[in-house]
PDB file of N, CA and C in Angstrom:
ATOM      1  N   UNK A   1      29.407  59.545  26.065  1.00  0.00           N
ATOM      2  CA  UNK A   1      30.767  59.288  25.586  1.00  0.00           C
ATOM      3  C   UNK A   1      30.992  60.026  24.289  1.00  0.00           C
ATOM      4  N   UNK A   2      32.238  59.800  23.841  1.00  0.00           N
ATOM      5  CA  UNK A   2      32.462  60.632  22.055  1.00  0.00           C
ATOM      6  C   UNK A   2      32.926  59.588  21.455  1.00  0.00           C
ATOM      7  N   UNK A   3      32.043  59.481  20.479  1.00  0.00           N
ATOM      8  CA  UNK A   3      32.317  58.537  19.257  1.00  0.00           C
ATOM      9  C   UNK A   3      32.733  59.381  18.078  1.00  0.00           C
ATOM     10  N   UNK A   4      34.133  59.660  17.609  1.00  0.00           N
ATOM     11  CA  UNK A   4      34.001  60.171  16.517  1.00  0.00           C
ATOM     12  C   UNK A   4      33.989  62.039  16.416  1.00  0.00           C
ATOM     13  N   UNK A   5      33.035  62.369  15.348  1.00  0.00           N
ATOM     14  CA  UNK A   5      32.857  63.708  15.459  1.00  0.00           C
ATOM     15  C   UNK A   5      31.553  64.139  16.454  1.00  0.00           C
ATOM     16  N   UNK A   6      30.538  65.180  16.778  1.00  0.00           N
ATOM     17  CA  UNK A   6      29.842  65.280  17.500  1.00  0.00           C
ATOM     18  C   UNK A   6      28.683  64.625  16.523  1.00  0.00           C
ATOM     19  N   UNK A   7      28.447  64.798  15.062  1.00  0.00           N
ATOM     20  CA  UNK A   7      27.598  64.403  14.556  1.00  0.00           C
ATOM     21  C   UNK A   7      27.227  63.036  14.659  1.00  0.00           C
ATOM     22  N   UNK A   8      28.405  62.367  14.470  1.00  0.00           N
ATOM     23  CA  UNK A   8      29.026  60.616  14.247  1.00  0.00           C
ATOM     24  C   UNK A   8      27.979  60.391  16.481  1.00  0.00           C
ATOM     25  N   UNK A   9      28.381  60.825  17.033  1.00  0.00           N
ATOM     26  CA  UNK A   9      27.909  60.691  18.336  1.00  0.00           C
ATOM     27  C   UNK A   9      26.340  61.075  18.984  1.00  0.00           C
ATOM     28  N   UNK A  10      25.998  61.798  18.146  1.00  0.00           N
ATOM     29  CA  UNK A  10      24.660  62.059  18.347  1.00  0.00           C
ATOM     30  C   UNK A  10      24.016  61.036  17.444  1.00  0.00           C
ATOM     31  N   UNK A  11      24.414  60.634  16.677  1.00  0.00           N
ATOM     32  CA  UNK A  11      23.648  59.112  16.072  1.00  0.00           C
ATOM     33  C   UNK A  11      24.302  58.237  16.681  1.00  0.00           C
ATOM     34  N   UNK A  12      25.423  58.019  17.269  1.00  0.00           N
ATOM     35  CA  UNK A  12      25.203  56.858  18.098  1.00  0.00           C
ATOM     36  C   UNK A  12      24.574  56.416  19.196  1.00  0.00           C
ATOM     37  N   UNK A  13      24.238  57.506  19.801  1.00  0.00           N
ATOM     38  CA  UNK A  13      23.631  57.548  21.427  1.00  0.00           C
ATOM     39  C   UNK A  13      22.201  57.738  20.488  1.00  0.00           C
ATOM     40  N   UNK A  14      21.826  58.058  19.419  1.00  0.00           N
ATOM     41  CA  UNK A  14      20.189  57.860  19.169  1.00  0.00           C
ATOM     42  C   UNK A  14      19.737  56.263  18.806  1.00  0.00           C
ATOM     43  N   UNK A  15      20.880  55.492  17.824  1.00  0.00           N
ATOM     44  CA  UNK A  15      20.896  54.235  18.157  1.00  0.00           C
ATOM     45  C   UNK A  15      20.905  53.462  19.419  1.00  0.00           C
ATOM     46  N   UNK A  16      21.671  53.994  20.370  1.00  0.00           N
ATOM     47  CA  UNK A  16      21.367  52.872  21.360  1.00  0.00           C
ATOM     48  C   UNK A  16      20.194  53.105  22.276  1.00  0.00           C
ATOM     49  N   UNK A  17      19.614  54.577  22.161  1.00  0.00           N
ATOM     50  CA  UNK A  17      18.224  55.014  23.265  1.00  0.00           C
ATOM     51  C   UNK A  17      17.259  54.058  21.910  1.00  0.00           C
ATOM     52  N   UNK A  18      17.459  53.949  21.142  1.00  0.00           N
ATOM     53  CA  UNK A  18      16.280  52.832  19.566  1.00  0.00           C
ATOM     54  C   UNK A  18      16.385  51.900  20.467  1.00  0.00           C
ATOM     55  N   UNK A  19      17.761  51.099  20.153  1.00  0.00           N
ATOM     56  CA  UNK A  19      17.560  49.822  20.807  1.00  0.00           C
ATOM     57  C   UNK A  19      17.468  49.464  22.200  1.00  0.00           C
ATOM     58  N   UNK A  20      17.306  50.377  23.270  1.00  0.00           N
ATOM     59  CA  UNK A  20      16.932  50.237  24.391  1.00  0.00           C
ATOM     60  C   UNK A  20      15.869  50.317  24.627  1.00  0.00           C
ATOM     61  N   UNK A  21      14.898  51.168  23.780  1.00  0.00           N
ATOM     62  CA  UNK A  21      13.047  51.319  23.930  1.00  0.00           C
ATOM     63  C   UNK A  21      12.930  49.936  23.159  1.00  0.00           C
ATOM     64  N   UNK A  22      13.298  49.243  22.384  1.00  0.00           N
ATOM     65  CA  UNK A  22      13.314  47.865  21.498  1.00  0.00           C
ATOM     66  C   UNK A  22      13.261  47.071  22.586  1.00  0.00           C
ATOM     67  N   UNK A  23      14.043  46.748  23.186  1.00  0.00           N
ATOM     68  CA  UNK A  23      14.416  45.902  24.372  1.00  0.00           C
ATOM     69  C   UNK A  23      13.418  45.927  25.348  1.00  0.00           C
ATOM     70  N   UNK A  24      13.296  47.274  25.762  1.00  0.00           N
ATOM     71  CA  UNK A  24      12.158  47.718  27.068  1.00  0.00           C
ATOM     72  C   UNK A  24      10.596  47.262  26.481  1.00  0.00           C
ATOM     73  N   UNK A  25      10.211  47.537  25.166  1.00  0.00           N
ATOM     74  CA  UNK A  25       8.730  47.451  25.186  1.00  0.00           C
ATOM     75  C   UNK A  25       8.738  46.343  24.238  1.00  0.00           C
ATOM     76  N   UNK A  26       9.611  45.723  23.950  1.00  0.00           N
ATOM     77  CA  UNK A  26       9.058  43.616  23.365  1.00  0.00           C
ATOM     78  C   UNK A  26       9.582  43.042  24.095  1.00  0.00           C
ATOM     79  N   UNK A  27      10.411  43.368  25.255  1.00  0.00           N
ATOM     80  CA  UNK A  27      10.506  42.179  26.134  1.00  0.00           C
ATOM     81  C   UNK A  27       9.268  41.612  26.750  1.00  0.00           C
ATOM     82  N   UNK A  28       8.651  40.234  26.606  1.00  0.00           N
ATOM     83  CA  UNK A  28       7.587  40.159  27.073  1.00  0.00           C
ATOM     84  C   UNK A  28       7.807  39.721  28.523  1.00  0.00           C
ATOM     85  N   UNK A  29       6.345  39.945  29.291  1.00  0.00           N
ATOM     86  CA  UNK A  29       6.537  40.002  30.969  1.00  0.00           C
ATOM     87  C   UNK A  29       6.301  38.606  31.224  1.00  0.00           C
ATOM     88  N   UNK A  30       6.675  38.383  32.897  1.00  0.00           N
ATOM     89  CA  UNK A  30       6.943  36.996  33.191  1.00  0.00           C
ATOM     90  C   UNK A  30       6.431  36.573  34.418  1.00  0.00           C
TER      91      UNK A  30
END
């Protein structure tokens, strides 16, 4: 998507691939 300028968007999509490896490797298994 575009957030902003291209700069403003390439840190947002690096924030959410952060908090998606966050999510993926401390979710503990069940």
């Amino acid at each position: 998507f575009v957030y902003g300028n291209g700069v403003t968007s390439i840190l947002v999509q690096a924030q959410f691939l952060v908090n998606g490896q966050r999510r993926f490797f401390y979710t503990p298994d069940k």
